[in-house]
Protein backbone atom coordinates (compact mmCIF):
# COMPACT_ATOMS: atom_id res chain seq x y z
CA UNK A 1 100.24 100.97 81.03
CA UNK A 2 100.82 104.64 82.41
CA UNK A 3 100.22 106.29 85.47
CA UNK A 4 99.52 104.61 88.61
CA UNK A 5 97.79 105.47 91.89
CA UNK A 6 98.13 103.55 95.37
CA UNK A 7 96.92 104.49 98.75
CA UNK A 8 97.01 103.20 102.32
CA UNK A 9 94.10 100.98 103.59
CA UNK A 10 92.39 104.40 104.59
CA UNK A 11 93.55 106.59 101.80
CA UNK A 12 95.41 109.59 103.72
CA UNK A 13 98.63 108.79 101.80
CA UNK A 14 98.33 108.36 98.13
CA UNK A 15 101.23 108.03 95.78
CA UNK A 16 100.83 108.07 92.14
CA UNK A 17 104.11 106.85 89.60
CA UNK A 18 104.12 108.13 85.94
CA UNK A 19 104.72 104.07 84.58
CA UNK A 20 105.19 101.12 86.35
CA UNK A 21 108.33 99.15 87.65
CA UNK A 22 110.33 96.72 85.17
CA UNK A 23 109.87 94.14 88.23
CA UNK A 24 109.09 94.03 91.90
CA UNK A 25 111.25 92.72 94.40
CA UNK A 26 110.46 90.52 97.53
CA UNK A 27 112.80 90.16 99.98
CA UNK A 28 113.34 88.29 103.09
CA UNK A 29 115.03 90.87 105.52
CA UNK A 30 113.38 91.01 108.64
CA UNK A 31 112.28 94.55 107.74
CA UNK A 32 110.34 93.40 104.32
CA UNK A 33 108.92 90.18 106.35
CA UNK A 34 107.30 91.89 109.16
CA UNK A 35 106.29 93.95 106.84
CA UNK A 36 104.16 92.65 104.15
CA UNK A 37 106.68 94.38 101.81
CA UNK A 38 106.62 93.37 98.56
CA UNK A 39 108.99 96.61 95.96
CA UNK A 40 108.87 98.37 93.62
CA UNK A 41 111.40 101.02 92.81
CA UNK A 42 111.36 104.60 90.82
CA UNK A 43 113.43 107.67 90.91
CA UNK A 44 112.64 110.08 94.00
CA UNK A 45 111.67 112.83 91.57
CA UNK A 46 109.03 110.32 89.43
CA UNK A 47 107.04 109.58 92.91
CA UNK A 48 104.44 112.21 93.85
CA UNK A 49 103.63 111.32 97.83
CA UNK A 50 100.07 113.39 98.90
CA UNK A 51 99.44 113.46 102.55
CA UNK A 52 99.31 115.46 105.51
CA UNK A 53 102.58 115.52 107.62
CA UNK A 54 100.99 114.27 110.40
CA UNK A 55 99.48 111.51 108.30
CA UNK A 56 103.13 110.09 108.13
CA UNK A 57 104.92 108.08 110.54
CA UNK A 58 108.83 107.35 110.36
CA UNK A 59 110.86 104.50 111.47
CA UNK A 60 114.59 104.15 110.64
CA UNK A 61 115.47 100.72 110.58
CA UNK A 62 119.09 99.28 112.38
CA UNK A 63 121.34 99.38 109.63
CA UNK A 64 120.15 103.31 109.09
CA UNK A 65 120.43 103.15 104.97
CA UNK A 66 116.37 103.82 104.67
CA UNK A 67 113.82 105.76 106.57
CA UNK A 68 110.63 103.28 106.69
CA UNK A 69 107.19 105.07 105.72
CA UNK A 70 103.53 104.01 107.17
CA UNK A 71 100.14 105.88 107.33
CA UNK A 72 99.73 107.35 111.14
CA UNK A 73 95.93 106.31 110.17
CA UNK A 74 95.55 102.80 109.17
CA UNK A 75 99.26 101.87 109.49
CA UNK A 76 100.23 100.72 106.10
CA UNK A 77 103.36 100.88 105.39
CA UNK A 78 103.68 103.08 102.11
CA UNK A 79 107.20 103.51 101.00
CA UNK A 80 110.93 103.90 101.71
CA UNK A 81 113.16 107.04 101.40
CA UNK A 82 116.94 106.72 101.24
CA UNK A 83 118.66 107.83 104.23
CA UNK A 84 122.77 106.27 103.54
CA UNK A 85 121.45 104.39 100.63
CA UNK A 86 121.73 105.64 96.69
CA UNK A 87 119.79 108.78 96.74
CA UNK A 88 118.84 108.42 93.14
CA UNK A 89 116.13 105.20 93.97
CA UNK A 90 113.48 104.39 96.36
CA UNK A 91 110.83 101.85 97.09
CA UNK A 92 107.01 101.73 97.17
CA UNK A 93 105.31 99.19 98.50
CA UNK A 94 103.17 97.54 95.20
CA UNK A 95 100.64 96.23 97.39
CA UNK A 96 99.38 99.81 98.23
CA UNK A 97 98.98 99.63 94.06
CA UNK A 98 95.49 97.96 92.55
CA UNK A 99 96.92 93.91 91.97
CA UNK A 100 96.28 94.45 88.18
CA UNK A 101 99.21 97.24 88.08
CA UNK A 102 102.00 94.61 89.09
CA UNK A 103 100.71 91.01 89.39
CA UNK A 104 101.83 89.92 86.12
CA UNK A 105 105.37 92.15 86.83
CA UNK A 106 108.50 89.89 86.94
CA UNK A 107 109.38 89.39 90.62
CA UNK A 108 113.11 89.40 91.49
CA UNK A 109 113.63 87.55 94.88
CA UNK A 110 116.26 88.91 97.56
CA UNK A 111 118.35 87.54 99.98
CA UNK A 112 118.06 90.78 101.84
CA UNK A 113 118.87 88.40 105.29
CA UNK A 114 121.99 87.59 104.57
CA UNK A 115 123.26 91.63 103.78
């Protein structure tokens, strides 16, 4: 399988990936739970992020390793950028992916709760 393309709900952030993930992660951090978050994870330089600036909305969550990413539109939350955290990964949401791209991925589950 190659390239993929996701979107928000109402498309104004789309994010394509040049392959998919080995495996998705769930975790059960408050963050991820309130959510809907379910991971995936590439190399900031293999994501391609198209949308407006204003289309974007930030939140920094307490710990302040990740900046939070949802559509200003529709409100999905899109991705993760690292703020304190390993600049050479960060996270897409798979469910903004069509289910066929990652259902049958491996899922990895976290105890992101207890970190």
């Amino acid at each position: 399988m190659g390239e993929m393309k996701g979107q928000c709900h109402c498309g104004a952030v789309q994010i394509i990936v040049p392959f998919p993930p080995l495996e998705t992660l769930q975790c059960n951090c408050s963050l991820c739970c309130k959510s809907g978050w379910r991971g995936g994870y590439w190399h900031p330089d293999d994501v391609t992020i198209q949308a407006r600036a204003d289309h974007l909305n930030q939140y920094v969550q307490g710990d302040k390793t990740i900046t939070l990413w949802n559509c200003n539109r529709c409100g999905t939350h899109t991705h993760w950028t690292p703020r304190t955290a390993p600049p050479d990964r960060m996270g897409l949401n798979m469910k903004i992916f069509p289910l066929p791209f990652w259902k049958d991925l491996p899922m990895r589950t976290v105890d992101g709760a207890r970190f």
